[in-house]
Protein backbone atom coordinates (compact mmCIF):
# COMPACT_ATOMS: atom_id res chain seq x y z
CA UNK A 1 100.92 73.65 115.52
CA UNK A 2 97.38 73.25 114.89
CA UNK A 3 95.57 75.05 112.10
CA UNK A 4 91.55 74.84 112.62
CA UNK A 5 89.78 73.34 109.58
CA UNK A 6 87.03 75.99 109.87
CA UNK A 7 88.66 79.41 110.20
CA UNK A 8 92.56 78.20 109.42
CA UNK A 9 93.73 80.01 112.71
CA UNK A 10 96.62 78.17 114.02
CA UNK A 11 96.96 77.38 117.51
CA UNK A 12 100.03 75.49 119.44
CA UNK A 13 97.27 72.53 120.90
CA UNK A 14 95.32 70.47 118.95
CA UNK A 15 91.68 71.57 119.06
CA UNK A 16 92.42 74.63 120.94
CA UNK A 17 88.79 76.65 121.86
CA UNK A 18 88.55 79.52 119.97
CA UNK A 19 85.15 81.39 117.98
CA UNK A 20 86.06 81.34 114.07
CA UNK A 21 84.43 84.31 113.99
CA UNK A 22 85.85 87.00 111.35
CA UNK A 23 88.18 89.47 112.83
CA UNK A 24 87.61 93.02 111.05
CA UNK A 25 91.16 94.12 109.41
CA UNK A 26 90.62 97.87 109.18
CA UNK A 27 89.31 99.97 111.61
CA UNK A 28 86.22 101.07 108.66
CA UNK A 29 85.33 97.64 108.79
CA UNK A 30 85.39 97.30 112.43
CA UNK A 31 82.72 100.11 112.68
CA UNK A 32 80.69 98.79 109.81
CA UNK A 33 80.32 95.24 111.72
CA UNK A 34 78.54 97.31 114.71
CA UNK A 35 75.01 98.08 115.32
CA UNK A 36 74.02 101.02 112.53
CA UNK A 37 73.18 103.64 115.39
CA UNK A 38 76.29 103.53 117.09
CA UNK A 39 78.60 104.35 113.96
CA UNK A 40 78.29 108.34 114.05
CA UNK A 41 79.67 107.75 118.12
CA UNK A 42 82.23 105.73 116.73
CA UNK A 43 83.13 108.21 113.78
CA UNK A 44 83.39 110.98 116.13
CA UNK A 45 86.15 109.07 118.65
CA UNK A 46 87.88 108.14 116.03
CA UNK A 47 87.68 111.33 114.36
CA UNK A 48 88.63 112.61 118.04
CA UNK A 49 91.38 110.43 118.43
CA UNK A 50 92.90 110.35 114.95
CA UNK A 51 92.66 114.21 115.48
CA UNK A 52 94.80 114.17 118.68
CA UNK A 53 97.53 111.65 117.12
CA UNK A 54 98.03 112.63 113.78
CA UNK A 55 101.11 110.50 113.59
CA UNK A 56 100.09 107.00 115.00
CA UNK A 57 98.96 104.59 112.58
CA UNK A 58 95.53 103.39 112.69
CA UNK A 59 94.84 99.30 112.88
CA UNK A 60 93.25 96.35 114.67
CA UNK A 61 94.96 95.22 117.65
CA UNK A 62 93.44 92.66 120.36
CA UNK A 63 90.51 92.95 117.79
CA UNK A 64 89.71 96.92 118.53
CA UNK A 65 90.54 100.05 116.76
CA UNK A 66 94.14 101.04 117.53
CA UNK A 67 96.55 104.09 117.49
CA UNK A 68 100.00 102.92 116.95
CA UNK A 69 103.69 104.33 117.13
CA UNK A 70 105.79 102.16 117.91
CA UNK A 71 103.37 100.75 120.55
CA UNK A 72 99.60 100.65 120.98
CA UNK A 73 99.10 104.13 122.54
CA UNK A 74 95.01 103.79 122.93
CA UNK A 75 92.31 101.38 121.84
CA UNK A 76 88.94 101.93 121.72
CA UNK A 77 85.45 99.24 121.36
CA UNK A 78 81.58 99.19 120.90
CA UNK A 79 79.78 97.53 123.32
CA UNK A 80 76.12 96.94 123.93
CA UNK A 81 75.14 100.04 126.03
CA UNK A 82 79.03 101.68 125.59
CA UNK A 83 82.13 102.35 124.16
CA UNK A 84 85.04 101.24 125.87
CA UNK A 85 88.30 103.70 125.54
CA UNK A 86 91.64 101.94 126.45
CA UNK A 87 94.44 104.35 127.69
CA UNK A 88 95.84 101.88 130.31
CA UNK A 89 96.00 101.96 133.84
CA UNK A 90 98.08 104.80 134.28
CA UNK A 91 95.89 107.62 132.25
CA UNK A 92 92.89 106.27 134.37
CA UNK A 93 94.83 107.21 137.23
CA UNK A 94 96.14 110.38 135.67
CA UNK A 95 92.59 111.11 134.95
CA UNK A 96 90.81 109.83 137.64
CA UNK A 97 89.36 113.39 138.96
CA UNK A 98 88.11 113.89 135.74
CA UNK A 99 86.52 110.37 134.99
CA UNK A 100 84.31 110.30 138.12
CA UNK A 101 80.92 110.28 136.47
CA UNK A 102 82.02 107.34 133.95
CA UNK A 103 82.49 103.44 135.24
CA UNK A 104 86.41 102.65 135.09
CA UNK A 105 88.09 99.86 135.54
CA UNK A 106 92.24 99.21 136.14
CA UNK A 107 92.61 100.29 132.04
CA UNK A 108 89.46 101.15 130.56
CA UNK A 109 86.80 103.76 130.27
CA UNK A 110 83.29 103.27 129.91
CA UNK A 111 81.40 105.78 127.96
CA UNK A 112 77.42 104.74 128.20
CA UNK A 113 75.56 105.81 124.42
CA UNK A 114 72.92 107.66 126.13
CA UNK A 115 75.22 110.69 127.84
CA UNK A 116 76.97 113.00 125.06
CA UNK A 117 81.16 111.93 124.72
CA UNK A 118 83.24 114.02 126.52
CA UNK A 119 85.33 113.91 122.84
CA UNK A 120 87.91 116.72 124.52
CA UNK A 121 88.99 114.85 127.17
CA UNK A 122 89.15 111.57 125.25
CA UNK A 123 91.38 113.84 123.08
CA UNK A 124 93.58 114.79 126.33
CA UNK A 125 93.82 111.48 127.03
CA UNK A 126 94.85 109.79 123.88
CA UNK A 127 97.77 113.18 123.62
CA UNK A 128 98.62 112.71 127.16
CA UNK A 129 99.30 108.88 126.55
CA UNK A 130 101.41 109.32 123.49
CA UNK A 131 103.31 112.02 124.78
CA UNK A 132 104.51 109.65 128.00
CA UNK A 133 105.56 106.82 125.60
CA UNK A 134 107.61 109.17 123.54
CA UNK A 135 109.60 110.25 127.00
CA UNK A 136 110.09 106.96 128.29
């Protein structure tokens, strides 16, 4: 193992390429890091999404917010002119009549800042994934 001198990350090869950038640890913190006009949008899907899932756990995972129970059940991500919801690639094809006016990709959702969130479906959604896990 390799541990970089800068950031103490540890990697399996020596001088692995990597930012040493801070990873956010809470999903507050996460939101604070973003641009200050974005946080009420970010507030409300998680507000949405907590809402929806009162049982998941909220953390960081693959450096986004994250519902968790047992699994990651839906992610979601600022971006420069969006915020990214992750249900997976089967919700988006669950949901794909419903999603036409939004840019999606195999597992992701693109919701662009300057059209109002569509916070009941992302609530659908983020039920609609939890519910298949828990009948697998």
């Amino acid at each position: 193992m390799w541990k970089c001198p800068t950031c103490g990350k540890e990697f399996v090869h020596q001088n692995e390429n990597h930012t040493c950038e801070e990873i956010e640890k809470t999903i507050d913190a996460y939101i604070s890091a973003q641009a200050e006009a974005v946080w009420p949008l970010l507030h409300q899907v998680r507000n949405t999404i907590r809402t929806a899932l009162p049982e998941a756990q909220e953390r960081i995972s693959w450096r986004m917010p994250t519902y968790w129970s047992g699994h990651n059940i839906i992610h979601f991500a600022a971006f420069k002119k969006h915020i990214g919801v992750y249900p997976g690639e089967e919700a988006i094809v669950h949901f794909a009549d419903r999603l036409t006016e939004f840019k999606t990709s195999k597992g992701a959702i693109q919701f662009p800042y300057d059209k109002p969130l569509p916070l009941p479906l992302i609530a659908e959604i983020a039920t609609w994934c939890y519910e298949r896990e828990i009948s697998k």
